[in-house]
N, C-alpha and C. Protein backbone atom coordinates (compact mmCIF):
# COMPACT_ATOMS: atom_id res chain seq x y z
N UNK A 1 31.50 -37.62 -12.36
CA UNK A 1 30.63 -37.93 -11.26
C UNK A 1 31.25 -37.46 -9.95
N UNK A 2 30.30 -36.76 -9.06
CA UNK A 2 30.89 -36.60 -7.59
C UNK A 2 31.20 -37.32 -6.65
N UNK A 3 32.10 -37.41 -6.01
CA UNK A 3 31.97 -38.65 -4.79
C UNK A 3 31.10 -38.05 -3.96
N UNK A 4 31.23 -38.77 -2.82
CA UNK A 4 30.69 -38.64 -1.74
C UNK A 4 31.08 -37.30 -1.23
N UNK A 5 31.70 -36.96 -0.77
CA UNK A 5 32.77 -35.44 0.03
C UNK A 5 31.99 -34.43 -0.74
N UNK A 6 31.98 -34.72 -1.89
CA UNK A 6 32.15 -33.45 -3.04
C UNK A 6 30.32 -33.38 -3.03
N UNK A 7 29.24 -34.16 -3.22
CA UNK A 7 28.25 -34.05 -2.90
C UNK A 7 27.42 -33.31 -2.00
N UNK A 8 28.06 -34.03 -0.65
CA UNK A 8 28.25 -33.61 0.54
C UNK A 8 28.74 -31.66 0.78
N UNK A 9 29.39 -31.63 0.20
CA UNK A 9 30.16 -30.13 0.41
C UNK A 9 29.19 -28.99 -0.57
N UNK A 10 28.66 -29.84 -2.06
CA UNK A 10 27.93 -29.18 -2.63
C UNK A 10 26.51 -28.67 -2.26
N UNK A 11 25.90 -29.98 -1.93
CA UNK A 11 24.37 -29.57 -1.01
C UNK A 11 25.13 -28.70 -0.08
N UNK A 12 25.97 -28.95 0.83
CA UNK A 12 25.75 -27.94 2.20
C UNK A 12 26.33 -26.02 1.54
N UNK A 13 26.71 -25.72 0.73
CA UNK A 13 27.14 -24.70 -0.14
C UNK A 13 25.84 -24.63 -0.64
N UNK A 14 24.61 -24.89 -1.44
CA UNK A 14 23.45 -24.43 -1.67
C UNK A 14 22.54 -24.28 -0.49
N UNK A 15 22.34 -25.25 0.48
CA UNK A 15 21.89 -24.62 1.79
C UNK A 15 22.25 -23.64 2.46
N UNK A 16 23.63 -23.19 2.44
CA UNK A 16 23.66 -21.99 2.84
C UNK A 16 23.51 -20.49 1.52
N UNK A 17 23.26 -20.77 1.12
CA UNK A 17 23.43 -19.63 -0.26
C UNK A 17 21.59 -19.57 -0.12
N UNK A 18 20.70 -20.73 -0.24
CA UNK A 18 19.27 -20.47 0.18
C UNK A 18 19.06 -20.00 1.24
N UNK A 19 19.46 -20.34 2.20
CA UNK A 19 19.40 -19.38 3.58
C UNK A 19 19.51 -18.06 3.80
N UNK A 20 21.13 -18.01 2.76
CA UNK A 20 21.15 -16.77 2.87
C UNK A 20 20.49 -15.67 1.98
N UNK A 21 19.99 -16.35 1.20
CA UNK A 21 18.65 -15.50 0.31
C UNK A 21 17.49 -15.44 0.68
N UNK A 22 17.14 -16.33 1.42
CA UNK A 22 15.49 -16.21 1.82
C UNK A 22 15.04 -17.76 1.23
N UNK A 23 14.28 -18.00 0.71
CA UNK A 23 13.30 -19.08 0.37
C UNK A 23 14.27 -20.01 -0.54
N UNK A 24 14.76 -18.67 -1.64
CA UNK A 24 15.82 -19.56 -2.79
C UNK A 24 14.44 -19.43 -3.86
N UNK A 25 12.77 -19.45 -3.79
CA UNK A 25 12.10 -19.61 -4.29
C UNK A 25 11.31 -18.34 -4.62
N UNK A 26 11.42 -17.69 -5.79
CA UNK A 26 10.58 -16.33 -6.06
C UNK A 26 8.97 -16.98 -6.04
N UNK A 27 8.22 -15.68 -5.43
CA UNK A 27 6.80 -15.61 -4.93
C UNK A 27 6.67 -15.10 -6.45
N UNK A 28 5.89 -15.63 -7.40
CA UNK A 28 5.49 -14.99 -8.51
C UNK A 28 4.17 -14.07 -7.91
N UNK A 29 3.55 -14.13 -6.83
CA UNK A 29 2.34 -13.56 -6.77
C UNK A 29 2.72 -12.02 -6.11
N UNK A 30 3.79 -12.06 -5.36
CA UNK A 30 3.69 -10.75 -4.67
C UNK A 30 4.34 -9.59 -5.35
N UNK A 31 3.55 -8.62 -4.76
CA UNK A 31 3.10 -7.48 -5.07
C UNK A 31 4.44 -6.15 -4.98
N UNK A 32 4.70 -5.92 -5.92
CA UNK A 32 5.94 -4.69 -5.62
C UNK A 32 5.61 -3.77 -4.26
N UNK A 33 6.14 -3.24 -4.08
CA UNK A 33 6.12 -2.10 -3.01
C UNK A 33 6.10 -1.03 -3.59
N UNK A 34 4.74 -0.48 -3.70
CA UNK A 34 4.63 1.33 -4.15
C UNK A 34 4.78 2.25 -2.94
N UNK A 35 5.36 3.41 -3.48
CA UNK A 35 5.69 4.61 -2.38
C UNK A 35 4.35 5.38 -2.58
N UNK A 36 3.58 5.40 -1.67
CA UNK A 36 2.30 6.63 -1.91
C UNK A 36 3.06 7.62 -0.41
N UNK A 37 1.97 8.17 -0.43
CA UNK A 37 1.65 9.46 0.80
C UNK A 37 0.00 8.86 1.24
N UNK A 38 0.22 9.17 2.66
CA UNK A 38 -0.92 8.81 3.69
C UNK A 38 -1.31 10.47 3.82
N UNK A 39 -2.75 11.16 3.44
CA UNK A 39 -3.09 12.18 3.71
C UNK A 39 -3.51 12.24 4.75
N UNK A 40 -3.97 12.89 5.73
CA UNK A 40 -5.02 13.03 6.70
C UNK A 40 -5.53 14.32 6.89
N UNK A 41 -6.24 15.05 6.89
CA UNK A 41 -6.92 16.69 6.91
C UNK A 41 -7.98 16.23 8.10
N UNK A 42 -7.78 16.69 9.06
CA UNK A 42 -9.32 16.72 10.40
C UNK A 42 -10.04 18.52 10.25
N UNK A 43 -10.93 17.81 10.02
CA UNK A 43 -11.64 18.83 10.28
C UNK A 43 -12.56 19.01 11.13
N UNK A 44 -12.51 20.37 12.12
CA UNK A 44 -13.10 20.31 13.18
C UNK A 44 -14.28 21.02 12.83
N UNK A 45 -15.35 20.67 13.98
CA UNK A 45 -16.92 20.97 14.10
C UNK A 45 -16.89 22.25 14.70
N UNK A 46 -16.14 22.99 15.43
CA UNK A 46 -16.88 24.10 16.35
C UNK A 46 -16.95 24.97 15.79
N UNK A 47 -18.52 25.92 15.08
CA UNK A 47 -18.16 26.99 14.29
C UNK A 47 -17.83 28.36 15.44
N UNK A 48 -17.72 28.02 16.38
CA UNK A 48 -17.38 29.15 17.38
C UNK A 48 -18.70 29.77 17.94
N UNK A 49 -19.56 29.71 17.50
CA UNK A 49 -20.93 30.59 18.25
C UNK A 49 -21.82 29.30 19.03
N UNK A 50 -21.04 28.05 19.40
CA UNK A 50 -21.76 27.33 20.33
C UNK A 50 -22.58 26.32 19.66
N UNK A 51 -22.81 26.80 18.00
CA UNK A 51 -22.85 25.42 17.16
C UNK A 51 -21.89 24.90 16.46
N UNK A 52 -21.97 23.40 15.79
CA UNK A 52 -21.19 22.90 15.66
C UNK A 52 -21.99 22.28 14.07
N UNK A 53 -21.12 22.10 12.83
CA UNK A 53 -21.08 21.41 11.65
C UNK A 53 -22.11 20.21 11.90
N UNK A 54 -23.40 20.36 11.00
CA UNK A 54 -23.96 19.38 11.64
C UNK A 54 -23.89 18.17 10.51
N UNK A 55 -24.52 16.52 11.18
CA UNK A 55 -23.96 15.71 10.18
C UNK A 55 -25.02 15.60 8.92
N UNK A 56 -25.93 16.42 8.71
CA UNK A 56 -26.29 16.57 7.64
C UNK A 56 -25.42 17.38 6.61
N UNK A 57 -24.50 18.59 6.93
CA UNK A 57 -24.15 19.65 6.12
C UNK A 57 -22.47 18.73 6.12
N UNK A 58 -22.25 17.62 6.65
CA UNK A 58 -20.97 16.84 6.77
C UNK A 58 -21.20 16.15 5.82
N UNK A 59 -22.10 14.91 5.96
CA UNK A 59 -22.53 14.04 5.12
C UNK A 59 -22.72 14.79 3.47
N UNK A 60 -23.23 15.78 3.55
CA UNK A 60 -23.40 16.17 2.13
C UNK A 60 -22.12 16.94 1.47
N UNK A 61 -20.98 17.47 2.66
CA UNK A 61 -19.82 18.17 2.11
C UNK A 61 -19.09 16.60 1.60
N UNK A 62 -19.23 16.01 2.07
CA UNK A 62 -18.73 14.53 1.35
C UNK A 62 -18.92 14.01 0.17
N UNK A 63 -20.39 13.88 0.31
CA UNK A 63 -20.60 13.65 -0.91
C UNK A 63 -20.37 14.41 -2.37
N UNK A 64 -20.56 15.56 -2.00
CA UNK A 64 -20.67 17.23 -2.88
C UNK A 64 -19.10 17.39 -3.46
N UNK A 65 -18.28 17.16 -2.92
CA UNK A 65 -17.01 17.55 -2.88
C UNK A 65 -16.07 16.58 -2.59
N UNK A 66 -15.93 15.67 -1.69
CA UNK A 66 -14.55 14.78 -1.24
C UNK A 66 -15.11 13.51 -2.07
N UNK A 67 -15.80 13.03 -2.43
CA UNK A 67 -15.93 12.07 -2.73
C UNK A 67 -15.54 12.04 -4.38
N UNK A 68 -16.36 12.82 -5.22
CA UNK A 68 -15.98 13.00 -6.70
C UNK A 68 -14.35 13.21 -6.70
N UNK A 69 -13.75 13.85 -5.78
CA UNK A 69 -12.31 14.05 -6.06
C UNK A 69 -11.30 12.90 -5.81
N UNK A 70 -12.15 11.86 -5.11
CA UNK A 70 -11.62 10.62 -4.84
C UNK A 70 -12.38 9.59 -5.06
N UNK A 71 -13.00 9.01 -5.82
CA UNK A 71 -13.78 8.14 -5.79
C UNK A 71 -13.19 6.37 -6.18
N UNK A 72 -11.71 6.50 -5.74
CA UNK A 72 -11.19 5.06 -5.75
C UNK A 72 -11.45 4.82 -4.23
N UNK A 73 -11.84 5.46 -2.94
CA UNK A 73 -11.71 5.28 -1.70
C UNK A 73 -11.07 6.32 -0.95
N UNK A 74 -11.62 6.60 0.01
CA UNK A 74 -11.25 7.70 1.49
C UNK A 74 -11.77 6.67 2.16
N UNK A 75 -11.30 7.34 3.65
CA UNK A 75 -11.97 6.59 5.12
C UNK A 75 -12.13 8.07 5.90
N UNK A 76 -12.97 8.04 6.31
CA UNK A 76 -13.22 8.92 7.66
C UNK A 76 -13.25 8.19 8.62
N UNK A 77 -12.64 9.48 9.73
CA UNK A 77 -12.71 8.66 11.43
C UNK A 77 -13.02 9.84 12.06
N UNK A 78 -14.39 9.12 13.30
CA UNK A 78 -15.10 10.33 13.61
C UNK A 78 -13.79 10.16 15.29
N UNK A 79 -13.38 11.30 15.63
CA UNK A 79 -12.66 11.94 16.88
C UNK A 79 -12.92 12.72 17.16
N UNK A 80 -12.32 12.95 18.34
CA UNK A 80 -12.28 14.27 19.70
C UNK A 80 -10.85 14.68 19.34
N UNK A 81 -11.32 16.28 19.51
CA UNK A 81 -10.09 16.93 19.55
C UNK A 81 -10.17 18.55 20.17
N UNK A 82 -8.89 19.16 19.80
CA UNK A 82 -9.09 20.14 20.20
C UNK A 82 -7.91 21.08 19.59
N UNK A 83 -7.88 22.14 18.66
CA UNK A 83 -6.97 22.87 18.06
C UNK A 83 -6.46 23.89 19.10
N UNK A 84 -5.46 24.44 18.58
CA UNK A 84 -3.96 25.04 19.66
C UNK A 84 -4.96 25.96 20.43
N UNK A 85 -5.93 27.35 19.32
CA UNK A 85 -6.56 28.22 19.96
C UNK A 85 -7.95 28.04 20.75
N UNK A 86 -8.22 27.00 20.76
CA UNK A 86 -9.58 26.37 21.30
C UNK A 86 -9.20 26.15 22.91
N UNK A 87 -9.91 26.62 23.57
CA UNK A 87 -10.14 26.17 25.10
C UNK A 87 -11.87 25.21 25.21
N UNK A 88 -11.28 24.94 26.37
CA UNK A 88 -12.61 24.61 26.25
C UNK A 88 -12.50 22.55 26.45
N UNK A 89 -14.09 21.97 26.56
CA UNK A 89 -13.66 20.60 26.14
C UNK A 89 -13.24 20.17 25.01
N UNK A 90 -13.27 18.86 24.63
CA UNK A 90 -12.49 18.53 23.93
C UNK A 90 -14.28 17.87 22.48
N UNK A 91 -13.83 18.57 20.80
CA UNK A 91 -14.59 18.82 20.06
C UNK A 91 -14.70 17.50 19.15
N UNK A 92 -15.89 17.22 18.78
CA UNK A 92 -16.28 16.34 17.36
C UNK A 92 -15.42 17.05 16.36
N UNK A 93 -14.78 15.96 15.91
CA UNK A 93 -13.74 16.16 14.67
C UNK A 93 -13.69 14.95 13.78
N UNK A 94 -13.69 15.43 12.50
CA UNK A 94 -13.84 14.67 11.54
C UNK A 94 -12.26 14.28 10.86
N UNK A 95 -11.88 13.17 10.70
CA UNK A 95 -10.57 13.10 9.86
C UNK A 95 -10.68 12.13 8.61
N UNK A 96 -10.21 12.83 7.73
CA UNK A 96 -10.52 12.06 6.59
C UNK A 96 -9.23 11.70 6.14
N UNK A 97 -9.02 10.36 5.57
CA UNK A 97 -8.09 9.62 5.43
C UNK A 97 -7.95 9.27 4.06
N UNK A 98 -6.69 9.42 2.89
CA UNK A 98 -6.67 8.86 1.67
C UNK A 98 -5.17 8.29 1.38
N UNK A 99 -5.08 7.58 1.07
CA UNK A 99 -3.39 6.75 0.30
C UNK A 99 -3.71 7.33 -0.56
N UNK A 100 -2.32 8.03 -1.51
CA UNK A 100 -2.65 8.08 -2.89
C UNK A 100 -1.20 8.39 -3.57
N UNK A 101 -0.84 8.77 -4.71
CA UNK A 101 0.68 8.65 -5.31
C UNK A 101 0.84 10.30 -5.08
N UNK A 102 2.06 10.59 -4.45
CA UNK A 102 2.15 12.16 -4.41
C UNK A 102 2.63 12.57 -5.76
N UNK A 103 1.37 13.65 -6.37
CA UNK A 103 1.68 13.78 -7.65
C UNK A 103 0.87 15.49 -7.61
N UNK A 104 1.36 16.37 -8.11
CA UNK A 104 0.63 17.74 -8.18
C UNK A 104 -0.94 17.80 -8.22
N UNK A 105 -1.62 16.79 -9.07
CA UNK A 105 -3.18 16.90 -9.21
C UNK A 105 -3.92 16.35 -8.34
N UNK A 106 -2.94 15.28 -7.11
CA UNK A 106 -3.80 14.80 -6.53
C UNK A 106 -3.86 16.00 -5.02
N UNK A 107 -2.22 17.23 -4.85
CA UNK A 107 -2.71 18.01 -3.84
C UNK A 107 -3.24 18.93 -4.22
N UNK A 108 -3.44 19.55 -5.33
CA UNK A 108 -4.56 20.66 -5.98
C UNK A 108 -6.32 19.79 -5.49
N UNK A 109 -6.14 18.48 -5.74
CA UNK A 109 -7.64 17.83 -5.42
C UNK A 109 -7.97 18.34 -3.61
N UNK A 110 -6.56 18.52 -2.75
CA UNK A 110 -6.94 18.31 -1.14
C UNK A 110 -7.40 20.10 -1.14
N UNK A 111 -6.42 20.60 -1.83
CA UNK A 111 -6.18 21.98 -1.78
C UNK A 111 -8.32 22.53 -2.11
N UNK A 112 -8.06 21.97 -2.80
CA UNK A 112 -10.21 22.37 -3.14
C UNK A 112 -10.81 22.03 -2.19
N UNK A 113 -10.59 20.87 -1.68
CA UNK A 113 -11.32 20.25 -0.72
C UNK A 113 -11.16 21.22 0.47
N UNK A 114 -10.29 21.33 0.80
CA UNK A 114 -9.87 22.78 2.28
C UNK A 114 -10.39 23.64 2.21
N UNK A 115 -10.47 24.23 0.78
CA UNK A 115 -10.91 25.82 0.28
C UNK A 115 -12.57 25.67 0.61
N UNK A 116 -13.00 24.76 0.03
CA UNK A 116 -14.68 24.55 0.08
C UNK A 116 -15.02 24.19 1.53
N UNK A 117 -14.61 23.37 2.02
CA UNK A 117 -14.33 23.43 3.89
C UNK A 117 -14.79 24.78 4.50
N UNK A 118 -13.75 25.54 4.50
CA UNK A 118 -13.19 27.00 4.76
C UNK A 118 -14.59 27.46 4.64
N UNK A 119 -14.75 27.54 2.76
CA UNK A 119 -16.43 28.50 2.00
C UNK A 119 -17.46 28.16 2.85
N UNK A 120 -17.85 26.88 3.60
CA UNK A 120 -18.73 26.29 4.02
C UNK A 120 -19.11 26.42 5.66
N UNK A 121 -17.76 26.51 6.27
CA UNK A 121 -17.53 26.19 7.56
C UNK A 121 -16.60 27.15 7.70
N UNK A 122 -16.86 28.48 8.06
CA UNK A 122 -16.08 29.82 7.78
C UNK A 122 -14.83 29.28 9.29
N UNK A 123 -15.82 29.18 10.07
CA UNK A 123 -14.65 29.31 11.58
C UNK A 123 -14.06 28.18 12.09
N UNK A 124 -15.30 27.28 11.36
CA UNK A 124 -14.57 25.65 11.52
C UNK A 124 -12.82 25.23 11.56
N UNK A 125 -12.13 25.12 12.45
CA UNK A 125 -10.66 24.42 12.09
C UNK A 125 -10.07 23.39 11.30
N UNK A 126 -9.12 23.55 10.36
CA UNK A 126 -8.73 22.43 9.92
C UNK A 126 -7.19 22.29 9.77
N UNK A 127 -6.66 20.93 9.45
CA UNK A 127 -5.25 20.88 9.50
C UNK A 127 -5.10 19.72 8.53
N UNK A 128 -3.86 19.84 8.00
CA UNK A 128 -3.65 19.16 6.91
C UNK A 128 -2.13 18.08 6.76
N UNK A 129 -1.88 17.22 6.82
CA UNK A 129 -0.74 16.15 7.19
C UNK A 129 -0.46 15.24 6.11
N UNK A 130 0.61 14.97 5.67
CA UNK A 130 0.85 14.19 4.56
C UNK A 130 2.23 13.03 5.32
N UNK A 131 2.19 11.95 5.19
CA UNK A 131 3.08 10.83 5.43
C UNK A 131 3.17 10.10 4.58
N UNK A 132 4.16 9.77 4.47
CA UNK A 132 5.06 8.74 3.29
C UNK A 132 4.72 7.09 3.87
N UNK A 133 3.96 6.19 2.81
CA UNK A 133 3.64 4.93 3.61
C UNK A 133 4.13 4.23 2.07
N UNK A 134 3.97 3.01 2.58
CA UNK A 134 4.28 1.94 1.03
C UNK A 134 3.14 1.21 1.66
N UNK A 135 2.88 0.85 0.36
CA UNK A 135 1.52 -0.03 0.16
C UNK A 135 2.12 -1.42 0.14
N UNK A 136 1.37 -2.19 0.70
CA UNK A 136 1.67 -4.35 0.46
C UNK A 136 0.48 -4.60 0.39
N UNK A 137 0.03 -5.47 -0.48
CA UNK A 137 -1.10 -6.59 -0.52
C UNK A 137 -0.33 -7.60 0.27
């Protein structure tokens, strides 16, 4: 049996050993930390002759193409911008947004998506960005 001292000395030796771990108590619910890549590709509207990508031929390059290649989720965000060789004000630009695991099939999926861009929207600008994010629930 412990005395008193020895009690005493034992609790304060697990209070600090919980402290110094955190809770002392594992979260059975939380969620590992996966490494994905944050894509982003903007694609700009100005086809150079004073029109611009309209949101019918947008809306349907979405559907037609970005969407089947992703259909767990994208986000688009509609912005202003303006690429290096562009003067001028500042243009409707489309950026489309995906998390996903960097793995060869998923940049062959962006790589189509650009190419058909390009086929569609000959003079249209685009740019292409990949960032390293971890996912948390």
């Amino acid at each position: 049996m412990l005395n008193w001292k020895q009690s005493r000395t034992l609790a304060l030796a697990l209070l600090v050993l919980i402290s110094a771990t955190g809770s002392g108590v594992a979260d059975a619910s939380a969620q590992p930390v996966v490494a994905s890549l944050k894509t982003e590709i903007y694609f700009g509207s100005n086809l150079g002759d004073g029109t611009s990508v309209s949101e019918e031929a947008w809306e349907a390059f979405v559907a037609d193409v970005v969407v089947p290649r992703f259909p767990a989720g994208i986000t688009v965000l509609e912005a202003l911008g303006r690429g290096r060789s562009t003067v001028g004000p500042l243009a409707p630009t489309r950026v489309l947004v995906v998390v996903h695991p960097d793995d060869p099939d998923t940049q062959a999926r962006f790589s189509e998506i650009r190419a058909e861009y390009r086929k569609r929207f000959a003079t249209a600008g685009q740019f292409h960005i990949d960032q390293p994010v971890r996912i948390r629930d």
